[in-house]
Protein backbone atom coordinates (compact mmCIF):
# COMPACT_ATOMS: atom_id res chain seq x y z
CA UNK A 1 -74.60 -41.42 -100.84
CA UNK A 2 -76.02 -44.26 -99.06
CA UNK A 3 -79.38 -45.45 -99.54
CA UNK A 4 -80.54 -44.83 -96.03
CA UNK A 5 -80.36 -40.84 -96.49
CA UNK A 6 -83.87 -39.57 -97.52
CA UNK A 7 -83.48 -37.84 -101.45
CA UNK A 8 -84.09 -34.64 -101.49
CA UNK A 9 -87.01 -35.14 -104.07
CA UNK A 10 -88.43 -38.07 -101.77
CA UNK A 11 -88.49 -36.10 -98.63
CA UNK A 12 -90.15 -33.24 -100.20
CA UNK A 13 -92.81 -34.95 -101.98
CA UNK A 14 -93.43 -36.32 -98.43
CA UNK A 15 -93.29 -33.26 -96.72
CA UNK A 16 -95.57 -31.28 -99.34
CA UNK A 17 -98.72 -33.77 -98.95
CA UNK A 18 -99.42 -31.35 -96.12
CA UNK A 19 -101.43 -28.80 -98.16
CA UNK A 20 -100.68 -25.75 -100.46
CA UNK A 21 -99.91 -22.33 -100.33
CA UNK A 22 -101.64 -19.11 -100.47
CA UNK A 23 -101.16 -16.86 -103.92
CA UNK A 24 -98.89 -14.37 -104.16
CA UNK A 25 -100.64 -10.30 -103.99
CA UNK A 26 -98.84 -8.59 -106.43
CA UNK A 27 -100.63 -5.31 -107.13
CA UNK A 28 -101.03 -3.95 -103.48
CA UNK A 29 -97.01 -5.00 -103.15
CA UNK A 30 -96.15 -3.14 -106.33
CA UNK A 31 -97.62 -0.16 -104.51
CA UNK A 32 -95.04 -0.47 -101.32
CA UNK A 33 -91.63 0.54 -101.22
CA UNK A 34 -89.93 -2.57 -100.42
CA UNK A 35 -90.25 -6.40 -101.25
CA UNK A 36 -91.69 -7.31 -98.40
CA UNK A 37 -91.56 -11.46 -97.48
CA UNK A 38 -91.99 -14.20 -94.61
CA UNK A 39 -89.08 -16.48 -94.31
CA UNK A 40 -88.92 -19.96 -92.69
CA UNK A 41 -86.60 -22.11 -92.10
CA UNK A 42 -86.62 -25.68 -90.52
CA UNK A 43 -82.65 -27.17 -89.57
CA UNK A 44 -82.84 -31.01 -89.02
CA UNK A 45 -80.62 -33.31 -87.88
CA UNK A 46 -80.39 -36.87 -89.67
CA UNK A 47 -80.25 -39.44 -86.14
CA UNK A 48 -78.26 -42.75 -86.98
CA UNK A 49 -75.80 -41.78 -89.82
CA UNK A 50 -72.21 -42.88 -89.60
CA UNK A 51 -69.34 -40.34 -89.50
CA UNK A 52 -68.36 -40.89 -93.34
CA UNK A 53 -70.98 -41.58 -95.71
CA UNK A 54 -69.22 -43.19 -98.90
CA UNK A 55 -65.54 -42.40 -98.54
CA UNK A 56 -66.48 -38.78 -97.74
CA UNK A 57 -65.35 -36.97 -94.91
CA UNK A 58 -68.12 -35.00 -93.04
CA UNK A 59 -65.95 -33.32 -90.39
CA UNK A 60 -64.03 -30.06 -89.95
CA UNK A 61 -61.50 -28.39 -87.63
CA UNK A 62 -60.37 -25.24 -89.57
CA UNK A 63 -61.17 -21.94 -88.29
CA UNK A 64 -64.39 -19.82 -88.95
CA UNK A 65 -66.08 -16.83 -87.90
CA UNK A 66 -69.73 -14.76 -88.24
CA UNK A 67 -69.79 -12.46 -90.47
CA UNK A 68 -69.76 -8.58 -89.71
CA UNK A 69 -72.79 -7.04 -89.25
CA UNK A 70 -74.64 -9.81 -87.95
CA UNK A 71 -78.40 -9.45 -86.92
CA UNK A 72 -80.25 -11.91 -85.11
CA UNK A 73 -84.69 -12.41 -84.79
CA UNK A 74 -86.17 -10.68 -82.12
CA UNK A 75 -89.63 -12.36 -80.94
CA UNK A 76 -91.07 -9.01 -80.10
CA UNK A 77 -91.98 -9.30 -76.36
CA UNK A 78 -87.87 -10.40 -75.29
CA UNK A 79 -84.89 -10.97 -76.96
CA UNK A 80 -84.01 -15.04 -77.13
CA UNK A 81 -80.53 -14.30 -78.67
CA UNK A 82 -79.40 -11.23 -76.75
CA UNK A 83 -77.37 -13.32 -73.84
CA UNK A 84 -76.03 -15.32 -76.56
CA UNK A 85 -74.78 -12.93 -77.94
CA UNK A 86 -72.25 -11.94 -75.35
CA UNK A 87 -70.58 -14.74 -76.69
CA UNK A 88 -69.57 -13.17 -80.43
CA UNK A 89 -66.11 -11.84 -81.03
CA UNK A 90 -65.85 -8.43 -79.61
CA UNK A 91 -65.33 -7.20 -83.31
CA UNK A 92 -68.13 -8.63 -84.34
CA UNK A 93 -70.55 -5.63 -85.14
CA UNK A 94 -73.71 -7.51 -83.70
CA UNK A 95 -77.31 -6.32 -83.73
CA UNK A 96 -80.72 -7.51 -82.45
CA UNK A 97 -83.49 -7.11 -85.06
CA UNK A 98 -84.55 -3.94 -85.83
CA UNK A 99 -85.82 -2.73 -89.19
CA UNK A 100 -83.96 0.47 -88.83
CA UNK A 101 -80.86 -1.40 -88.27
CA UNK A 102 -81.18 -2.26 -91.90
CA UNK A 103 -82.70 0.00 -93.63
CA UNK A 104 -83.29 -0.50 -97.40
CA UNK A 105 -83.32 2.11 -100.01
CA UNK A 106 -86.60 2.86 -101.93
CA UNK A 107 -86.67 1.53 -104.91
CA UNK A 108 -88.68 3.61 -106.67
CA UNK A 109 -87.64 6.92 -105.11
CA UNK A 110 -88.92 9.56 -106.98
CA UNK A 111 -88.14 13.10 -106.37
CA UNK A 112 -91.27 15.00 -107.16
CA UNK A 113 -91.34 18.44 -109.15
CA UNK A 114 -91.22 21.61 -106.97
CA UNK A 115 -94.97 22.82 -106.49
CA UNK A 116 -95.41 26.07 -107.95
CA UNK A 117 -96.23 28.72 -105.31
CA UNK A 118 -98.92 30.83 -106.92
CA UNK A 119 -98.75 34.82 -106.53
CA UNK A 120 -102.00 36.20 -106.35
CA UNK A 121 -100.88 39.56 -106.92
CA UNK A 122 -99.06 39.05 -110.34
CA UNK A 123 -100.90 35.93 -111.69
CA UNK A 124 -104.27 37.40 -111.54
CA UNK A 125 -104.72 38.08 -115.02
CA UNK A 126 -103.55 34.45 -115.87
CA UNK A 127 -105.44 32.09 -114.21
CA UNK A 128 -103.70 32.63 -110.58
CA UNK A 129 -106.83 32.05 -108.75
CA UNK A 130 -108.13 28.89 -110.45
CA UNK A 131 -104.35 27.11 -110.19
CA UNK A 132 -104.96 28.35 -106.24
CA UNK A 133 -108.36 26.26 -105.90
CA UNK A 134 -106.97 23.84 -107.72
CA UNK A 135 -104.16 23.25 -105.30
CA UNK A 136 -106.73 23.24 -102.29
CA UNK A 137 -108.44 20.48 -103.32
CA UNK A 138 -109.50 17.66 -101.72
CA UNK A 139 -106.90 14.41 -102.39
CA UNK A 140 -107.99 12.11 -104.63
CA UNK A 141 -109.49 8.60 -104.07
CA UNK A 142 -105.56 7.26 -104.86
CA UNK A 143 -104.14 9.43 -102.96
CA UNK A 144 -106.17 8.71 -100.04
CA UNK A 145 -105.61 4.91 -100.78
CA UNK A 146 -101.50 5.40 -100.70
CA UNK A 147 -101.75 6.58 -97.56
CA UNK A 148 -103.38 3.59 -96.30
CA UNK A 149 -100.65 1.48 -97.85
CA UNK A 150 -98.10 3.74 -96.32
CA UNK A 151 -99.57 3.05 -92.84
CA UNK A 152 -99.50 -0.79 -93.64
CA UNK A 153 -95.77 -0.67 -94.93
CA UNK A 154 -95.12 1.17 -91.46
CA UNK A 155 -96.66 -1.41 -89.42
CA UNK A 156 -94.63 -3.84 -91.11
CA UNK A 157 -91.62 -2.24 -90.75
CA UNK A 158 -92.10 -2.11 -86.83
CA UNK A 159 -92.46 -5.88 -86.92
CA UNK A 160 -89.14 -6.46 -89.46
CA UNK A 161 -86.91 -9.12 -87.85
CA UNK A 162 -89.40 -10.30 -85.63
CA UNK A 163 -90.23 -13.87 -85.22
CA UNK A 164 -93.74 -15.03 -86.59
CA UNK A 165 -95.36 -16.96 -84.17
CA UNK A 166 -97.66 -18.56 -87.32
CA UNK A 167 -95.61 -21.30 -88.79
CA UNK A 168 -96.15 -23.11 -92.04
CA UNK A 169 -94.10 -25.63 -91.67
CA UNK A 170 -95.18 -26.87 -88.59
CA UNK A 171 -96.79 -30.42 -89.80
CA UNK A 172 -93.80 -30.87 -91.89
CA UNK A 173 -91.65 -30.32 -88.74
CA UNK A 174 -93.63 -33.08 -86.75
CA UNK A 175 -93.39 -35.48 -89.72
CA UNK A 176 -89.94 -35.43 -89.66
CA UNK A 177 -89.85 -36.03 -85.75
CA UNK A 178 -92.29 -39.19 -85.86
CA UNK A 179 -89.78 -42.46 -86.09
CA UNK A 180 -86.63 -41.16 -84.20
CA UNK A 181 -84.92 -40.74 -87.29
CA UNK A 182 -84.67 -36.54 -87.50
CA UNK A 183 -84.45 -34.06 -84.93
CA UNK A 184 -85.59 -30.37 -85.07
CA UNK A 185 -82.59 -28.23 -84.26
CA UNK A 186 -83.87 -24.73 -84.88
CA UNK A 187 -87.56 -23.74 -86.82
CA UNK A 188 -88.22 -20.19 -87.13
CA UNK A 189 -90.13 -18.01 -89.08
CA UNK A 190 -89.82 -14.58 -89.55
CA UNK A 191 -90.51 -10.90 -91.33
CA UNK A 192 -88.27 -8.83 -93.99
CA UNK A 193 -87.71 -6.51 -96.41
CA UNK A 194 -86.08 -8.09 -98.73
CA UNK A 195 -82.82 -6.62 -100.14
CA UNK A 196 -81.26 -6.27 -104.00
CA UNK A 197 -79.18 -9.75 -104.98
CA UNK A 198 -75.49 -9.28 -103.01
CA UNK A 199 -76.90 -7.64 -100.29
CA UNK A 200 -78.59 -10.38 -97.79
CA UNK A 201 -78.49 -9.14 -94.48
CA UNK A 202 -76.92 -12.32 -92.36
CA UNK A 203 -79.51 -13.66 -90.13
CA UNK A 204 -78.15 -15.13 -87.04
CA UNK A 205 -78.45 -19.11 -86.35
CA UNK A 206 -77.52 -20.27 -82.39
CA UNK A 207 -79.11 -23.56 -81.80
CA UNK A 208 -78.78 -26.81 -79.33
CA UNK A 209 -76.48 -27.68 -76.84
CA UNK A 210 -73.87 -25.17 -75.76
CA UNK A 211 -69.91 -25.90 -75.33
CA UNK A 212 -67.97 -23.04 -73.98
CA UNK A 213 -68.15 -20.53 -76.66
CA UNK A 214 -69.82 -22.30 -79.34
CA UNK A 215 -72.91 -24.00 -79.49
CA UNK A 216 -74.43 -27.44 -81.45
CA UNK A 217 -76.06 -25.53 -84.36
CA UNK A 218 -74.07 -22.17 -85.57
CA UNK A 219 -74.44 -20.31 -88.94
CA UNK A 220 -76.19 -17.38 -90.76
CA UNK A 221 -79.40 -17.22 -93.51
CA UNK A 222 -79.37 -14.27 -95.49
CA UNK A 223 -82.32 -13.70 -97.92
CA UNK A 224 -81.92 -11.42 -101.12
CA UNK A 225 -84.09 -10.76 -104.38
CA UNK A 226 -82.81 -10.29 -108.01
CA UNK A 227 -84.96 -11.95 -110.76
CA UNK A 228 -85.68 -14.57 -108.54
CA UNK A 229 -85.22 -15.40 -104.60
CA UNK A 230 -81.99 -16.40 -103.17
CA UNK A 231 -81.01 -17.78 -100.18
CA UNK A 232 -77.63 -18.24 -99.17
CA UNK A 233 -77.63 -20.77 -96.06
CA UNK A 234 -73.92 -20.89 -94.25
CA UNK A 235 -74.85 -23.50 -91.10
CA UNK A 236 -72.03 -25.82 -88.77
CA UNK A 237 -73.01 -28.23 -87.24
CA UNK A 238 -70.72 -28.96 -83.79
CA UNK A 239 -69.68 -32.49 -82.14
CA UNK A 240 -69.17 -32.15 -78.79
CA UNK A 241 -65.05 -31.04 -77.95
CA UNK A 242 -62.91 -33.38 -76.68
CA UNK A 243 -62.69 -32.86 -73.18
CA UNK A 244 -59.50 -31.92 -71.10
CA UNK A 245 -57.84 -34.67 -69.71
CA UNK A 246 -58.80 -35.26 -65.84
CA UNK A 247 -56.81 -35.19 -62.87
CA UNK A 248 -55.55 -38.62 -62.08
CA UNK A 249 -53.84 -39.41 -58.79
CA UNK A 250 -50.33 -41.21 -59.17
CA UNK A 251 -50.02 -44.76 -58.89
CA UNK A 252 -49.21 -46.45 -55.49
CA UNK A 253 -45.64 -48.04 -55.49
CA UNK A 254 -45.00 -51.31 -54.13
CA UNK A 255 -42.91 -49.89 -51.54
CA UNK A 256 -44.52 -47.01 -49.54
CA UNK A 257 -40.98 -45.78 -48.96
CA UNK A 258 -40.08 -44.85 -52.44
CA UNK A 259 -42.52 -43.56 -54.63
CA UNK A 260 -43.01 -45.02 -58.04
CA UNK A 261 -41.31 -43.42 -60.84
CA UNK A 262 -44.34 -42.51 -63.87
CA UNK A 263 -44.55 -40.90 -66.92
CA UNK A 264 -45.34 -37.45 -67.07
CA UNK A 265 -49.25 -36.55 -67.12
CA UNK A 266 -50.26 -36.10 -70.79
CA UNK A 267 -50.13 -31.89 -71.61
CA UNK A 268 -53.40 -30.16 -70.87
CA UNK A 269 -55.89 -30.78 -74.29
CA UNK A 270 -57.56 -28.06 -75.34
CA UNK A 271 -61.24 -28.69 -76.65
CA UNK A 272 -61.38 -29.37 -80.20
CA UNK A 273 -64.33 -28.15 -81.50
CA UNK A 274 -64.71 -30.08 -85.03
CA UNK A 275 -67.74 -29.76 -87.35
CA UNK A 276 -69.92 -30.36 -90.52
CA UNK A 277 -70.47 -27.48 -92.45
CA UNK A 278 -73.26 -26.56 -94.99
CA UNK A 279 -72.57 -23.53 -97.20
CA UNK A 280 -75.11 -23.17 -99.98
CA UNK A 281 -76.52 -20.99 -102.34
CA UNK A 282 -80.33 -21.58 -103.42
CA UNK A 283 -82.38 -19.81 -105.99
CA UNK A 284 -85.87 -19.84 -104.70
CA UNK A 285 -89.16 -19.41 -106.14
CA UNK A 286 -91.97 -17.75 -103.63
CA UNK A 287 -94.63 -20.25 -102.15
CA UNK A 288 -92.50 -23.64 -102.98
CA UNK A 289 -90.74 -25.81 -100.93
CA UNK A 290 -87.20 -26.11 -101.08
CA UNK A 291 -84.52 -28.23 -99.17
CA UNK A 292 -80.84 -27.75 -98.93
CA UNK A 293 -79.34 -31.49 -98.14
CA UNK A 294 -76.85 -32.82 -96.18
CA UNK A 295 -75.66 -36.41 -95.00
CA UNK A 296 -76.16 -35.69 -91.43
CA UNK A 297 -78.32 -32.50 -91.68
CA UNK A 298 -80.59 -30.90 -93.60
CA UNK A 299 -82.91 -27.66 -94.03
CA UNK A 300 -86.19 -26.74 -95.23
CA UNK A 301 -86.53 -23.03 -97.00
CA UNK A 302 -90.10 -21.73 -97.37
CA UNK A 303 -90.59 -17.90 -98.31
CA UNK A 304 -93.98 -16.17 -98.87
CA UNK A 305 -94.87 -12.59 -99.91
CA UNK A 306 -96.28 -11.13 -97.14
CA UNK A 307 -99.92 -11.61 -96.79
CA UNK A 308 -102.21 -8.30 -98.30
CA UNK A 309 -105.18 -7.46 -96.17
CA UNK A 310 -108.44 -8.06 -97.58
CA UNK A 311 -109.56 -4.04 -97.33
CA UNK A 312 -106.53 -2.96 -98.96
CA UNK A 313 -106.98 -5.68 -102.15
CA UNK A 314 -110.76 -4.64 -102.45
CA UNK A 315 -109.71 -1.01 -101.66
CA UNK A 316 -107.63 -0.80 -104.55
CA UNK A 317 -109.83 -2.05 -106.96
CA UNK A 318 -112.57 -0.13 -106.01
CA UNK A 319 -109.68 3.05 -106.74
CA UNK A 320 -109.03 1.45 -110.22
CA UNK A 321 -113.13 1.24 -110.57
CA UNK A 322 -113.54 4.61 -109.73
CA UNK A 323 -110.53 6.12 -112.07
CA UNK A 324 -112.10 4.01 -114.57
CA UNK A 325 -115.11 5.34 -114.70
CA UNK A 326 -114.02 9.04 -114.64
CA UNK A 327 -111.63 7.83 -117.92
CA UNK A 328 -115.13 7.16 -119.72
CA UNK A 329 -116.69 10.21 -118.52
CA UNK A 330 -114.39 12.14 -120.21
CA UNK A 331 -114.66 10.35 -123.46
């Protein structure tokens, strides 16, 4: 590759002199049902870079299509992509974001034991009554404490598939900008549960100009856990088409009387819509800055947990304190 690309290790050593990361909140998320994270993703275009960059051939013309079941970010007050949308293949199952859309299993579903319905009349003799009290009790401190994590989970799941309006990557974004040599083609940030390895849900990616059906910046992010993080980034990037040939008036004999015989206007061109095509698969590690590369475009991949309230951190170990203490007691 030339030398006038940026390497990927150069560009992100620049990039990452912006500041660090917050720490990951493990043992409030090990509570919740899903894995819940922030994704963002900054798509850049290199400005300057010749059509073929050492003997290899950027461009494109075969066919391709979105996948099925295609979802794309909601902001939360409108819906950006919805007009867009219109222009999709009619099989295309699309959806706008909604957490219920995609709804993940729990993964740890438990199915609790029946609770034993006490019979005053024929337990008496056996301890009926105390079992009774027992199961009136007040919940415990844990209890009480799940139920505020429940109500957290909730509120994130109204706010799945939502833009973030906080970006991380903003001063990275604006670095890239300053010279004339990059331009921003699509930076978004935005809210998940995050599904088992194989199952990314395909995030929608509609960018830039627009020509007829198709527009500059196409593609789909889908975001996945197994051991690690994966992202699997399928982006085109679109030339302008050809354009149709014009209308041109015939040429003027040199006798008015008899017009000039010409050769037959050139068929009708259809637009040719070629393209340069990124298809990767990254394994990702939380909190660090990754970068997919490209000759003439690139993309910047940063994913977070999802930031832990305060209250519920403190809240929890103040449970653990508690539970604690009442493990000594009984010593």
């Amino acid at each position: 590759m030339k030398s006038t690309f940026l390497s990927a290790t150069a560009l992100i050593c620049a990039l990452l002199s912006g500041g660090g990361y917050a720490a990951e909140a493990e043992d409030v998320a090990a509570l919740m049902t899903e894995r819940w994270y922030e994704a963002e993703v900054v798509v850049f275009e290199r400005l300057g870079v010749a059509d073929e960059a050492d003997g290899e051939v950027l461009y494109r013309d075969d066919p391709r299509a979105l996948p099925q079941d295609l979802l794309a970010l909601a902001d939360g007050t409108r819906h950006p992509w919805e007009l867009q949308a219109e222009t999709l293949d009619e099989a295309l199952n699309f959806r706008l974001g909604r957490a219920r859309d995609f709804a993940l299993p729990d993964r740890r579903t438990r199915t609790p034991p029946p609770r034993r319905q006490p019979n005053i009349a024929a337990d008496a003799d056996n301890g009926a009554l105390e079992e009774n009290a027992a199961a009136q009790k007040a919940p415990s401190a844990r209890e009480l404490f799940l139920l505020e994590v429940a109500g957290f989970e909730q509120g994130l799941r109204n706010r799945a598939w939502q833009t973030v309006p906080e970006l991380a990557l903003s001063e990275q974004a604006d670095k890239l900008q300053r010279g004339n040599r990059h331009r921003i083609l699509w930076h978004q940030r935005w809210l998940q549960a995050t599904p088992e390895r194989g199952a990314a849900v395909p995030v929608l990616v509609q960018s830039g100009e627009r020509w007829g059906p198709r527009f500059e910046l196409e593609g789909t992010l889908g975001l996945s856990i197994g051991r690690y993080l994966h992202m699997h980034a399928k982006l085109w990037l679109q030339e302008p088409p050809l354009l149709p040939f014009a209308d041109a008036p015939l040429p003027v004999s040199a006798s008015d009387a008899e017009p000039a015989l010409t050769d037959p206007l050139p068929p009708f061109a259809q637009p040719e819509y070629r393209y340069m095509a990124l298809d990767e698969h990254r394994r990702l590690r939380s909190n660090e800055l990754h970068y997919l590369d490209h000759p003439r475009f690139g993309v910047l991949l940063l994913v977070q947990p999802v930031a832990i309230p305060v209250e519920l951190t403190a809240g929890l170990e103040a449970v653990e304190a508690t539970e604690a203490e009442a493990k000594q007691g009984r010593r």
